[in-house]
ModelCIF file with pLDDT and N, C-alpha, C, O atoms, coordinates in Angstrom:
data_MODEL
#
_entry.id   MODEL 
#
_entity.id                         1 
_entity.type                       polymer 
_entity.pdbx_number_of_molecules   1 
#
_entity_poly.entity_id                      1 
_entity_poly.type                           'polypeptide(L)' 
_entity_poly.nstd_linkage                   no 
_entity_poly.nstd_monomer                   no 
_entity_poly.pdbx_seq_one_letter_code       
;(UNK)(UNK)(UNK)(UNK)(UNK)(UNK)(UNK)(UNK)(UNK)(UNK)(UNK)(UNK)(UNK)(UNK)(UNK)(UNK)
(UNK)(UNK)(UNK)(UNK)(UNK)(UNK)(UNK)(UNK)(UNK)(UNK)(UNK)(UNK)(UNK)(UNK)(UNK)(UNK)
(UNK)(UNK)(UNK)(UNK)(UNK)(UNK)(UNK)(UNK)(UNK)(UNK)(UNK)(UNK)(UNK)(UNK)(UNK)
;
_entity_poly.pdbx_seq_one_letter_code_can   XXXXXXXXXXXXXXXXXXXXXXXXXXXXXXXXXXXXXXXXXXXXXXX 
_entity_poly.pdbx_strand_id                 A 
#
loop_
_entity_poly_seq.entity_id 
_entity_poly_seq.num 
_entity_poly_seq.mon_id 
_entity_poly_seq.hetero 
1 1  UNK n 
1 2  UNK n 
1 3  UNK n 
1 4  UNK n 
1 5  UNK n 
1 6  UNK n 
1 7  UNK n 
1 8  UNK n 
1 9  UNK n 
1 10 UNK n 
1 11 UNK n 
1 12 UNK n 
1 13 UNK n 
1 14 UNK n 
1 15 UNK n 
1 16 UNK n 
1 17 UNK n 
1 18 UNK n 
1 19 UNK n 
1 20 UNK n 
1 21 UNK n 
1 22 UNK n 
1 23 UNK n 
1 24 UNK n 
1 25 UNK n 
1 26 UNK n 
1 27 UNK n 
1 28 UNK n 
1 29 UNK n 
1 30 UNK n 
1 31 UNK n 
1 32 UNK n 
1 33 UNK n 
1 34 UNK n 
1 35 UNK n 
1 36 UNK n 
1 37 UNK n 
1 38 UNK n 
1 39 UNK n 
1 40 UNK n 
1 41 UNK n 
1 42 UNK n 
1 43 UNK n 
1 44 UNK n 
1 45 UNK n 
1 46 UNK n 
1 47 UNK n 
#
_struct_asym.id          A 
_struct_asym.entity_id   1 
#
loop_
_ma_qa_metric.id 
_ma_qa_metric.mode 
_ma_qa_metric.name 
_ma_qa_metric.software_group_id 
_ma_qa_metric.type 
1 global pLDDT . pLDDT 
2 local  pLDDT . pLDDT 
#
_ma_qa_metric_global.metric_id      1 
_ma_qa_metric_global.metric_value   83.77 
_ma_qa_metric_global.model_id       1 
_ma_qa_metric_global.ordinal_id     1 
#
loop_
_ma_qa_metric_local.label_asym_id 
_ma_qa_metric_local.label_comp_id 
_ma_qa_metric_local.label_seq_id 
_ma_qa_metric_local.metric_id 
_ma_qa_metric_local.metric_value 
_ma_qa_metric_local.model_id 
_ma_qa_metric_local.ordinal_id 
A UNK 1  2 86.00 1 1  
A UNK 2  2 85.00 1 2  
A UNK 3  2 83.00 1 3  
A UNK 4  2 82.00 1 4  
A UNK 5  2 82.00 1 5  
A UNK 6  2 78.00 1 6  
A UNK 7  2 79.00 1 7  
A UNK 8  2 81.00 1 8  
A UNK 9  2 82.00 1 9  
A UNK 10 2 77.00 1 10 
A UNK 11 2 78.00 1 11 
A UNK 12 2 80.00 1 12 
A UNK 13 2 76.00 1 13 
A UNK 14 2 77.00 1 14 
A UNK 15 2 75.00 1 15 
A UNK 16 2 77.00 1 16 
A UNK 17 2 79.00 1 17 
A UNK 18 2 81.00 1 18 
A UNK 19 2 82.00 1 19 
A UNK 20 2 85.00 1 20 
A UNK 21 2 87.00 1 21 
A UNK 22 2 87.00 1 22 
A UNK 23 2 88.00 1 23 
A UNK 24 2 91.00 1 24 
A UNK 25 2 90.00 1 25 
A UNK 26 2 89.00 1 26 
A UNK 27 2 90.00 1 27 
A UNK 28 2 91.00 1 28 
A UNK 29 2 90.00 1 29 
A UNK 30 2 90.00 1 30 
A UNK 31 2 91.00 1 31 
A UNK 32 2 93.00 1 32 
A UNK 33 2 92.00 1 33 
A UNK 34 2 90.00 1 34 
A UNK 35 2 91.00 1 35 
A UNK 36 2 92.00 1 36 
A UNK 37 2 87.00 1 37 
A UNK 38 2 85.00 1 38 
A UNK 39 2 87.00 1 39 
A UNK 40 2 88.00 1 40 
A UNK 41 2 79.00 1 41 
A UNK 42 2 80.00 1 42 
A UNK 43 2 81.00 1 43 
A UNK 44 2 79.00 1 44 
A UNK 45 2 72.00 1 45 
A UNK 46 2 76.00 1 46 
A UNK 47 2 76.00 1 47 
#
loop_
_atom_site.group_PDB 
_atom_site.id 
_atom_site.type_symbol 
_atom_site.label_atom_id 
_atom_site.label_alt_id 
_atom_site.label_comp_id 
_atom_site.label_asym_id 
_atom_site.label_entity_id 
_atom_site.label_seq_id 
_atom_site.pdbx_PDB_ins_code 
_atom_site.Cartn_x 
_atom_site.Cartn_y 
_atom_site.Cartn_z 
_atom_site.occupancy 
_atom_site.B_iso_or_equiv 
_atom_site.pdbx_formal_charge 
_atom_site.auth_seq_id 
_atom_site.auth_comp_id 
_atom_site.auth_asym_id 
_atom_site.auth_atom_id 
_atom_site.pdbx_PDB_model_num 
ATOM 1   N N  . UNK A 1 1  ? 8.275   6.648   9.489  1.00 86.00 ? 1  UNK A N  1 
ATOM 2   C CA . UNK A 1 1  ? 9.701   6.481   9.792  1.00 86.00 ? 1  UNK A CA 1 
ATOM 3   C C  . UNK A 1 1  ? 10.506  6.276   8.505  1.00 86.00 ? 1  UNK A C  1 
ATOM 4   O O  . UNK A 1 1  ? 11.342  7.092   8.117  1.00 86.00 ? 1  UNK A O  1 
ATOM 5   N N  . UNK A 1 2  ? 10.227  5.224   7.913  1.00 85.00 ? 2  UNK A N  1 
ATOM 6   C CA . UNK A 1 2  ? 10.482  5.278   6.352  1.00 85.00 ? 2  UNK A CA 1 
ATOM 7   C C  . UNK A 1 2  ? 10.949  6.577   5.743  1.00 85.00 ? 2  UNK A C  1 
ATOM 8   O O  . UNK A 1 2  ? 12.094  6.890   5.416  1.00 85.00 ? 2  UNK A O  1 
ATOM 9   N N  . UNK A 1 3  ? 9.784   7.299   5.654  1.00 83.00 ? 3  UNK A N  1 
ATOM 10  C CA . UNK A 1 3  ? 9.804   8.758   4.714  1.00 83.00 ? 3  UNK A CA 1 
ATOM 11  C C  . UNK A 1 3  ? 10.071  9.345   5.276  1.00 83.00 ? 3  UNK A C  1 
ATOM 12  O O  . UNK A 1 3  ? 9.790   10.461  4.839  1.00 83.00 ? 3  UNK A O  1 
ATOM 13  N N  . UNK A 1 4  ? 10.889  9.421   6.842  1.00 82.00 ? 4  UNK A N  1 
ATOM 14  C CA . UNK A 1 4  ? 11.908  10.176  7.468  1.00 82.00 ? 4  UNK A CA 1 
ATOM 15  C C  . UNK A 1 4  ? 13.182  9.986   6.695  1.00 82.00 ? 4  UNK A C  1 
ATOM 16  O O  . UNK A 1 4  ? 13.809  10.811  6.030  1.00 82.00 ? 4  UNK A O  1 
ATOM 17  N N  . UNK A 1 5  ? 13.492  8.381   6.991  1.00 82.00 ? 5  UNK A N  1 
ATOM 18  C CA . UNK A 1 5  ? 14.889  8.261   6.631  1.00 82.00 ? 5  UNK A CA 1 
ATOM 19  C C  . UNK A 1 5  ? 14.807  8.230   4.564  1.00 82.00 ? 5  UNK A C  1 
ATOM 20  O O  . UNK A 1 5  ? 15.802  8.140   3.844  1.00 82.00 ? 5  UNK A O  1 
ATOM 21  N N  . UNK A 1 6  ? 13.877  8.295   4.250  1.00 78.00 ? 6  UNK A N  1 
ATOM 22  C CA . UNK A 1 6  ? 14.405  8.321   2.602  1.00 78.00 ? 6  UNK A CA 1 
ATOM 23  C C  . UNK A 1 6  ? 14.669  9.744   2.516  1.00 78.00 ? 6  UNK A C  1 
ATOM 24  O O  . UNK A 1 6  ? 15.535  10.054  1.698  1.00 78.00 ? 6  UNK A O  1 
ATOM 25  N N  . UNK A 1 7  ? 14.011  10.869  3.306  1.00 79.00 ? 7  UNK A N  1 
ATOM 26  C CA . UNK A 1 7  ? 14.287  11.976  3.470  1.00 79.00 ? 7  UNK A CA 1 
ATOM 27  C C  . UNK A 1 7  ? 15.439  12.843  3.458  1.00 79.00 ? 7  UNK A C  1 
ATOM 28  O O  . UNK A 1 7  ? 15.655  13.870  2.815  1.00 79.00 ? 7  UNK A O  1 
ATOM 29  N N  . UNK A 1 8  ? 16.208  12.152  4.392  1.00 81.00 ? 8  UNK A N  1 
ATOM 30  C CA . UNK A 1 8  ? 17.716  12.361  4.929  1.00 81.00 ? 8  UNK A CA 1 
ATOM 31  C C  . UNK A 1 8  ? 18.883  11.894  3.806  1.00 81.00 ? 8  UNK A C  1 
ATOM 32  O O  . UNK A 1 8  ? 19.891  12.543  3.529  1.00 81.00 ? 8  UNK A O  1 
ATOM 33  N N  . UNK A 1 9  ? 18.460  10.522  3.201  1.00 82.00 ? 9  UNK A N  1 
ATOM 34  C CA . UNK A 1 9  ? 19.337  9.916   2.333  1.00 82.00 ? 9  UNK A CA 1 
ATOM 35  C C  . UNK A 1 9  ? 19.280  10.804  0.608  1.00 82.00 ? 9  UNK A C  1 
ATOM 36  O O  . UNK A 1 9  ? 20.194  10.667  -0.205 1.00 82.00 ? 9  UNK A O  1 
ATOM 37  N N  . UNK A 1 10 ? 18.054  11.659  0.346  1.00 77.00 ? 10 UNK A N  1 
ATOM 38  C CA . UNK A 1 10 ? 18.290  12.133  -0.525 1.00 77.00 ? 10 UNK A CA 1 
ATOM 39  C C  . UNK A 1 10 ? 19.173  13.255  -0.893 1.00 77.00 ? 10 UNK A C  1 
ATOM 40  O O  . UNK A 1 10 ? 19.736  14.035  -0.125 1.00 77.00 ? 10 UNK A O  1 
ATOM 41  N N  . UNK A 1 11 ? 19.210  13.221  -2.141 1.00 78.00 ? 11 UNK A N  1 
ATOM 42  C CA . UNK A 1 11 ? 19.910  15.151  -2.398 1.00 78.00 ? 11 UNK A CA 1 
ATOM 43  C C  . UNK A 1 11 ? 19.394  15.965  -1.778 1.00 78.00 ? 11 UNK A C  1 
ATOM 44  O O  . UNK A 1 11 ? 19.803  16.579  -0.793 1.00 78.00 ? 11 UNK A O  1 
ATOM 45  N N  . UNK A 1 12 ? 18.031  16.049  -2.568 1.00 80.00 ? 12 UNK A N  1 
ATOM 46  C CA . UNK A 1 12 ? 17.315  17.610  -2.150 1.00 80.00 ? 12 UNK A CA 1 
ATOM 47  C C  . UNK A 1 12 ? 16.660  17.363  -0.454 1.00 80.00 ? 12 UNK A C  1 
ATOM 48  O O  . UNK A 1 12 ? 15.872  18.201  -0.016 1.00 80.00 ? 12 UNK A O  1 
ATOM 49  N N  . UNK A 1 13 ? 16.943  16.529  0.142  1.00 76.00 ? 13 UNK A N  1 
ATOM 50  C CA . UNK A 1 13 ? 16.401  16.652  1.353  1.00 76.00 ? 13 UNK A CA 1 
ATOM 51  C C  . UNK A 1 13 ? 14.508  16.231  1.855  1.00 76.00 ? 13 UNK A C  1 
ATOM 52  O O  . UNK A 1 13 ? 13.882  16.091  2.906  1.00 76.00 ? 13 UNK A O  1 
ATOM 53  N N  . UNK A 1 14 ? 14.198  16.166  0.279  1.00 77.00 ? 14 UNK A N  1 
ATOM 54  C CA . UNK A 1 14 ? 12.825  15.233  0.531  1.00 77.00 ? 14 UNK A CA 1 
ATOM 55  C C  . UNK A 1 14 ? 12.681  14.259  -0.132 1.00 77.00 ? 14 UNK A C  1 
ATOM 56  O O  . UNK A 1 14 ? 13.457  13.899  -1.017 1.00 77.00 ? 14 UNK A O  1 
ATOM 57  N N  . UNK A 1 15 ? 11.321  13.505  0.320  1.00 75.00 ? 15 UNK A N  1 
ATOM 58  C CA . UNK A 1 15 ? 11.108  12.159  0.225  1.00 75.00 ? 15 UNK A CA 1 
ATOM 59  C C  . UNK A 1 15 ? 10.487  11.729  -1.067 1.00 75.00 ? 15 UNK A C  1 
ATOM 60  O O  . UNK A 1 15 ? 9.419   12.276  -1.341 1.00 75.00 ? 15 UNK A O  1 
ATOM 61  N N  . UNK A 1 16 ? 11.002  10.771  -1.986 1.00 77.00 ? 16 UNK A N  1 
ATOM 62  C CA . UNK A 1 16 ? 10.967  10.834  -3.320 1.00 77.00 ? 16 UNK A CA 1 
ATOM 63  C C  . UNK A 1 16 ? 9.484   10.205  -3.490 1.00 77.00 ? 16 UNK A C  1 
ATOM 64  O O  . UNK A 1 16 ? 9.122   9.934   -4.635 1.00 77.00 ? 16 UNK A O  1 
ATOM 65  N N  . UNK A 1 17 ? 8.586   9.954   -2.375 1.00 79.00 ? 17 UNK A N  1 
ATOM 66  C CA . UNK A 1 17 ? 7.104   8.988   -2.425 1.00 79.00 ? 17 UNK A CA 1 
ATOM 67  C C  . UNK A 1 17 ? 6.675   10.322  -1.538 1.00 79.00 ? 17 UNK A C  1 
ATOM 68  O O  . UNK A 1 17 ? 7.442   10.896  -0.766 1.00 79.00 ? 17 UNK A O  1 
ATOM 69  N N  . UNK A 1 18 ? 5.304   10.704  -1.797 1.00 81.00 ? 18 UNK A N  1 
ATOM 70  C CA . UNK A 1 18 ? 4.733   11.414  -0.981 1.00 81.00 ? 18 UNK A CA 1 
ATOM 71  C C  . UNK A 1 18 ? 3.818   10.829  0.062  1.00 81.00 ? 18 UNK A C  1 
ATOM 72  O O  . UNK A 1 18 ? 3.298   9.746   -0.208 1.00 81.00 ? 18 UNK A O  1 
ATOM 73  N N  . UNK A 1 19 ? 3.555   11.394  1.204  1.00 82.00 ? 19 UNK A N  1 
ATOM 74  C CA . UNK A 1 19 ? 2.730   10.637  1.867  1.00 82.00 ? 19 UNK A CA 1 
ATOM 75  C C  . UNK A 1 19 ? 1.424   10.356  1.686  1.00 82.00 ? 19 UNK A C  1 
ATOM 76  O O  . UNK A 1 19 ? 0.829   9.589   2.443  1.00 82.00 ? 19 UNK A O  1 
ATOM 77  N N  . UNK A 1 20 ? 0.811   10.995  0.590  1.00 85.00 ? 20 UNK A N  1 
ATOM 78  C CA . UNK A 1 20 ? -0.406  10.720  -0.095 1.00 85.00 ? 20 UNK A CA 1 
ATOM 79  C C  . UNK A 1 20 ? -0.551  9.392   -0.870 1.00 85.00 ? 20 UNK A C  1 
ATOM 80  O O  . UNK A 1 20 ? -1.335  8.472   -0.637 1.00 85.00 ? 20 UNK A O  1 
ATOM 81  N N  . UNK A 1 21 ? 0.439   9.505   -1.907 1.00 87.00 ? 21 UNK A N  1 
ATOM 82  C CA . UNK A 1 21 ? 0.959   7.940   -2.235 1.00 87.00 ? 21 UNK A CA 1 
ATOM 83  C C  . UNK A 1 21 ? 0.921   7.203   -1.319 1.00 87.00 ? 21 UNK A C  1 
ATOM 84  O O  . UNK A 1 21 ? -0.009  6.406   -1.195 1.00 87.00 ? 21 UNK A O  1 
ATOM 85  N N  . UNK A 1 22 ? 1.594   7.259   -0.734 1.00 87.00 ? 22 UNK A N  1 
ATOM 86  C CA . UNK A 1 22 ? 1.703   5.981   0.301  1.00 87.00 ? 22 UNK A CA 1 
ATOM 87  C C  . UNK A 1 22 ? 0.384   5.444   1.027  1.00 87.00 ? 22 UNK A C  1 
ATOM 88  O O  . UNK A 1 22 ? 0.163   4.351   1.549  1.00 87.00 ? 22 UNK A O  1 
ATOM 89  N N  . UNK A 1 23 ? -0.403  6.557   0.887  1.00 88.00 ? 23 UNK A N  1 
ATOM 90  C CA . UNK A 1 23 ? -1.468  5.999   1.986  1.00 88.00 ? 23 UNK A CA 1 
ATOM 91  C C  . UNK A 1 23 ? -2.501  5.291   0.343  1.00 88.00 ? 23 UNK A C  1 
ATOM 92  O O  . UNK A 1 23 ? -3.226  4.297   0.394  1.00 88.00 ? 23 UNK A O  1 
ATOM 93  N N  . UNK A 1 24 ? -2.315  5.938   -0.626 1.00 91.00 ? 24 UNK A N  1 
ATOM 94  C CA . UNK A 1 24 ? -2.886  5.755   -1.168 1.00 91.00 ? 24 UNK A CA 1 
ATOM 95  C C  . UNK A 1 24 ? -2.812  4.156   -1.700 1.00 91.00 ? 24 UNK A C  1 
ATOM 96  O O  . UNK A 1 24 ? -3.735  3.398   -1.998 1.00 91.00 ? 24 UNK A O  1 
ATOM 97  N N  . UNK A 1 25 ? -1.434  3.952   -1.701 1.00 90.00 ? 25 UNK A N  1 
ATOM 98  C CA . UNK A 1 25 ? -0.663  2.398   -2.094 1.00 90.00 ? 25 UNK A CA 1 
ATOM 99  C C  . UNK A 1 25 ? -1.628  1.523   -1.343 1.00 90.00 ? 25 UNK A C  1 
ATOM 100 O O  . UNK A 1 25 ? -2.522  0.901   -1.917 1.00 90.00 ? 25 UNK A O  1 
ATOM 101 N N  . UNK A 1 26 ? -1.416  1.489   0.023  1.00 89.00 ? 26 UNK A N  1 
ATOM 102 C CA . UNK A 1 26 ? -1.582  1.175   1.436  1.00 89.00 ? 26 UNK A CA 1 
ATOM 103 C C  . UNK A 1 26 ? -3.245  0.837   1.423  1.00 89.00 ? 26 UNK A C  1 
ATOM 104 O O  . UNK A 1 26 ? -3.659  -0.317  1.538  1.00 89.00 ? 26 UNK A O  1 
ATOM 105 N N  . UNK A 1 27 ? -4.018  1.852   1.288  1.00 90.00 ? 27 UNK A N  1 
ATOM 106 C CA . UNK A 1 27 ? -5.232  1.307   1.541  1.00 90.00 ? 27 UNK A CA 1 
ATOM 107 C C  . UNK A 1 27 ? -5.219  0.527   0.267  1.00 90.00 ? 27 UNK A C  1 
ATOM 108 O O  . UNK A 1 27 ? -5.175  -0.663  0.578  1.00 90.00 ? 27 UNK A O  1 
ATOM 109 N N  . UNK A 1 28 ? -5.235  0.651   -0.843 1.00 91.00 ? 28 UNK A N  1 
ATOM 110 C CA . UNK A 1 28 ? -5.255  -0.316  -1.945 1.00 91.00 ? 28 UNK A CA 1 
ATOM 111 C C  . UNK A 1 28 ? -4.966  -1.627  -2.049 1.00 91.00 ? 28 UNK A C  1 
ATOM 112 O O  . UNK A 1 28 ? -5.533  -2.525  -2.671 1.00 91.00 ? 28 UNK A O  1 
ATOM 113 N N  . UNK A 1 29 ? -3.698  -1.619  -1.138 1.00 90.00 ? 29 UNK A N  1 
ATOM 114 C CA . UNK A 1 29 ? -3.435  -2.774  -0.865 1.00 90.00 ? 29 UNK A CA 1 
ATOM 115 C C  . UNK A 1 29 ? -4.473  -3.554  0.259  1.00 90.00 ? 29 UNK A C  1 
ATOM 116 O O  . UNK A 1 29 ? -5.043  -4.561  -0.162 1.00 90.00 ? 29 UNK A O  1 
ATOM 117 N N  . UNK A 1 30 ? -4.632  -3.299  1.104  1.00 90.00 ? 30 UNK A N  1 
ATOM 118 C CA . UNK A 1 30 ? -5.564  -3.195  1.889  1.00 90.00 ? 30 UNK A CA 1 
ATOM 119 C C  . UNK A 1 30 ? -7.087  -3.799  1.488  1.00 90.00 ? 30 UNK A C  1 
ATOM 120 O O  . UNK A 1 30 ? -7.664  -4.859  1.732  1.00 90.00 ? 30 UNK A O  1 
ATOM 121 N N  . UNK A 1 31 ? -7.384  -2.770  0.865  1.00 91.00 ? 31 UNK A N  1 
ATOM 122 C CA . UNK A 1 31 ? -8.549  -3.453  -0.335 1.00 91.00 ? 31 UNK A CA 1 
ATOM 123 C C  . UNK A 1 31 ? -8.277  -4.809  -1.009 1.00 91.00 ? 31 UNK A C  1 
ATOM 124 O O  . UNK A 1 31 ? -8.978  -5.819  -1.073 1.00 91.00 ? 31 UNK A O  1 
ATOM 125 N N  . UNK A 1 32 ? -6.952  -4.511  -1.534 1.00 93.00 ? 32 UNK A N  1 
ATOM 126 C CA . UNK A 1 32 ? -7.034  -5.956  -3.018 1.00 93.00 ? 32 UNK A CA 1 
ATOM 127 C C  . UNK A 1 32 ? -7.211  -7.165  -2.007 1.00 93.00 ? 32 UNK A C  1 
ATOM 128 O O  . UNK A 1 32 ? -8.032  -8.012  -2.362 1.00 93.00 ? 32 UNK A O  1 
ATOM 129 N N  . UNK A 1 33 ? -6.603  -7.358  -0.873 1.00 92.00 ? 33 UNK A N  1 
ATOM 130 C CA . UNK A 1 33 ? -6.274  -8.471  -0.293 1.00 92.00 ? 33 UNK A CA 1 
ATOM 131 C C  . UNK A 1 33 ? -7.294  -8.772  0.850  1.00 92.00 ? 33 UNK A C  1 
ATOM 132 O O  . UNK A 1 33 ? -7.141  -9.693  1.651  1.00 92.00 ? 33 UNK A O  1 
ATOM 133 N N  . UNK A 1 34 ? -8.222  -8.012  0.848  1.00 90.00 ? 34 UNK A N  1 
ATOM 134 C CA . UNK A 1 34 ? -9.319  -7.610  1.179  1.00 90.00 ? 34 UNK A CA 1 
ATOM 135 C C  . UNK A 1 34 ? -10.456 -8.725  0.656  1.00 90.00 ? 34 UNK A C  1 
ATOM 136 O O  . UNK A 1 34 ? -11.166 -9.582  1.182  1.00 90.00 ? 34 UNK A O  1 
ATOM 137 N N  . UNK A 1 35 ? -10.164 -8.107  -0.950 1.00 91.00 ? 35 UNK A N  1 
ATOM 138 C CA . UNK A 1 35 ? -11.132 -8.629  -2.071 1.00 91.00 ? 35 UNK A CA 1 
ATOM 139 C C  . UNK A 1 35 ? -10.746 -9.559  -2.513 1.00 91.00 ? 35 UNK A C  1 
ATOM 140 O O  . UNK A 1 35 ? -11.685 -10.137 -3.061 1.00 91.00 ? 35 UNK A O  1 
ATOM 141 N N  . UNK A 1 36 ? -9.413  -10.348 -2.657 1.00 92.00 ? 36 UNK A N  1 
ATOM 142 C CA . UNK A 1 36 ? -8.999  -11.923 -2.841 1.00 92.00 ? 36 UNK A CA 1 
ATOM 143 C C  . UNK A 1 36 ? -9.350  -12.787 -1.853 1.00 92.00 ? 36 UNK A C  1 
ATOM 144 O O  . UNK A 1 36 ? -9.669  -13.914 -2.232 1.00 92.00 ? 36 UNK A O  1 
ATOM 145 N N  . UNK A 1 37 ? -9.377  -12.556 -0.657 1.00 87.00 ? 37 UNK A N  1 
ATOM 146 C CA . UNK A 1 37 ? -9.876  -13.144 0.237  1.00 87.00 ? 37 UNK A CA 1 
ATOM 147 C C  . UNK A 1 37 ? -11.792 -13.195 0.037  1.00 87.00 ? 37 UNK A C  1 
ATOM 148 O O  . UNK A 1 37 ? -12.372 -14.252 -0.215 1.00 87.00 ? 37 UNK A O  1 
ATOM 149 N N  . UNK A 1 38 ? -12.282 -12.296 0.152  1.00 85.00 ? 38 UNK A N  1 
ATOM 150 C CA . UNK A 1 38 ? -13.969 -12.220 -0.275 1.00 85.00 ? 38 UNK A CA 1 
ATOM 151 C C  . UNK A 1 38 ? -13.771 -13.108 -1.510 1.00 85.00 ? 38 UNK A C  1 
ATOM 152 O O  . UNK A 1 38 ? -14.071 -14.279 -1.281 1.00 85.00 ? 38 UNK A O  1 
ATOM 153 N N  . UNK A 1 39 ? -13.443 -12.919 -2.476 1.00 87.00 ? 39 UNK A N  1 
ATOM 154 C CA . UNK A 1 39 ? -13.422 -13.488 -3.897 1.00 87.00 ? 39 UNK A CA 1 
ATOM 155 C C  . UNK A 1 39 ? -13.127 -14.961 -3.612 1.00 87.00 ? 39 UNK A C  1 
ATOM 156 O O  . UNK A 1 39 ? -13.846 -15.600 -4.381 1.00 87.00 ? 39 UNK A O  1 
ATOM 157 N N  . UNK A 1 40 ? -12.563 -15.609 -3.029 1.00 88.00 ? 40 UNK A N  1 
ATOM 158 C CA . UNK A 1 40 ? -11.611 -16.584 -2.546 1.00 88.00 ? 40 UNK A CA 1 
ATOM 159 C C  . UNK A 1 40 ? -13.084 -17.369 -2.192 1.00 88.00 ? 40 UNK A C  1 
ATOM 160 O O  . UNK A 1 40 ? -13.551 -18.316 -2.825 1.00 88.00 ? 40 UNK A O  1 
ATOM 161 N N  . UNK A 1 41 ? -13.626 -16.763 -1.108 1.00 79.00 ? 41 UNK A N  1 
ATOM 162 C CA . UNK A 1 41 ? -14.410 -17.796 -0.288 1.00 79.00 ? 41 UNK A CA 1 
ATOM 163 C C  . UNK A 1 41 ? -15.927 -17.915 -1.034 1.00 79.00 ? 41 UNK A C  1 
ATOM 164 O O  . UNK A 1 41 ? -16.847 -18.673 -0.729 1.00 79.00 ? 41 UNK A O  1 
ATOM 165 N N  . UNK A 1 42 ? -15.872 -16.906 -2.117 1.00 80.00 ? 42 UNK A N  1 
ATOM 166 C CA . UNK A 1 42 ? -17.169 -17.225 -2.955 1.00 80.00 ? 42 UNK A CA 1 
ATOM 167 C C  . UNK A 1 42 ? -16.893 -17.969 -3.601 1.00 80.00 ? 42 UNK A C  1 
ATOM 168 O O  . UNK A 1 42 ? -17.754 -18.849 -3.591 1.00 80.00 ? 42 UNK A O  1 
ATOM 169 N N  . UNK A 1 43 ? -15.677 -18.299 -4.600 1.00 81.00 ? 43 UNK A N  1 
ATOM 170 C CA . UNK A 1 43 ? -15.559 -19.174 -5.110 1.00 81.00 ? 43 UNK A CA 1 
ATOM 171 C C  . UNK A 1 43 ? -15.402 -20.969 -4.611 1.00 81.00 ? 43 UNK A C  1 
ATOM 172 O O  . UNK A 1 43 ? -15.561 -22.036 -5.205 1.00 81.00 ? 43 UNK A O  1 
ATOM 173 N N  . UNK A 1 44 ? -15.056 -20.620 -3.378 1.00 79.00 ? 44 UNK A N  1 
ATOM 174 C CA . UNK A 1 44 ? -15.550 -22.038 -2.560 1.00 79.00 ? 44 UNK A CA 1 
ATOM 175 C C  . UNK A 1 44 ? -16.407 -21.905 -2.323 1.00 79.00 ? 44 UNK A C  1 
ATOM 176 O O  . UNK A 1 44 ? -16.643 -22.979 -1.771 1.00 79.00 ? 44 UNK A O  1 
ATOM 177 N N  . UNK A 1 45 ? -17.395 -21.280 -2.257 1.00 72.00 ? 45 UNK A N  1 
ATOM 178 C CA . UNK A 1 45 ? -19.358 -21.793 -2.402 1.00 72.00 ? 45 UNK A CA 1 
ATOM 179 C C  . UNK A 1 45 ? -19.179 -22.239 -3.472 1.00 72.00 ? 45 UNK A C  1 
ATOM 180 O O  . UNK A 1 45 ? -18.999 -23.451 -3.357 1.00 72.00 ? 45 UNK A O  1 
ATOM 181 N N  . UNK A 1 46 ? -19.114 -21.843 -4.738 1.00 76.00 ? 46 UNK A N  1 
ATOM 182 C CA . UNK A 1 46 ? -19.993 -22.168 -6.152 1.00 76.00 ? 46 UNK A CA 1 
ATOM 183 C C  . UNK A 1 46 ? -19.097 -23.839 -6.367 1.00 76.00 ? 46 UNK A C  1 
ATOM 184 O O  . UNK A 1 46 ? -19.534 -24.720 -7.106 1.00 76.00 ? 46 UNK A O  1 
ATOM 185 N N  . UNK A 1 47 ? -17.968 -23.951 -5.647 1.00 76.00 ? 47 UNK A N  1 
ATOM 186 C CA . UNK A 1 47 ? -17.862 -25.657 -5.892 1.00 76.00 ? 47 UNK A CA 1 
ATOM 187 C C  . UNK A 1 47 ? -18.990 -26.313 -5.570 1.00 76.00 ? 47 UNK A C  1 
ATOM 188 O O  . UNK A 1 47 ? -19.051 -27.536 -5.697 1.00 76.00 ? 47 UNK A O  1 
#
């Protein structure tokens, strides 16, 4: 929905993030917070 409406609001009529990016952002993010959390609770073992 997003990269509908950034779509519309531009000049040329497309979306200045591709949807590859985005997914790509997305799972990454996905991951990191993923892995702070894992990371997180190992480091409360080794206390």
């Amino acid at each position: 929905k997003a990269d509908e409406g950034l779509a519309t609001i531009s000049e040329d009529g497309r979306s200045p993030i591709s949807l590859r990016q985005m997914a790509y952002v997305s799972g990454l993010s996905f991951g990191i917070i993923s892995g702070v959390f894992s990371v997180i609770n190992i480091l409360a073992d080794s206390i």
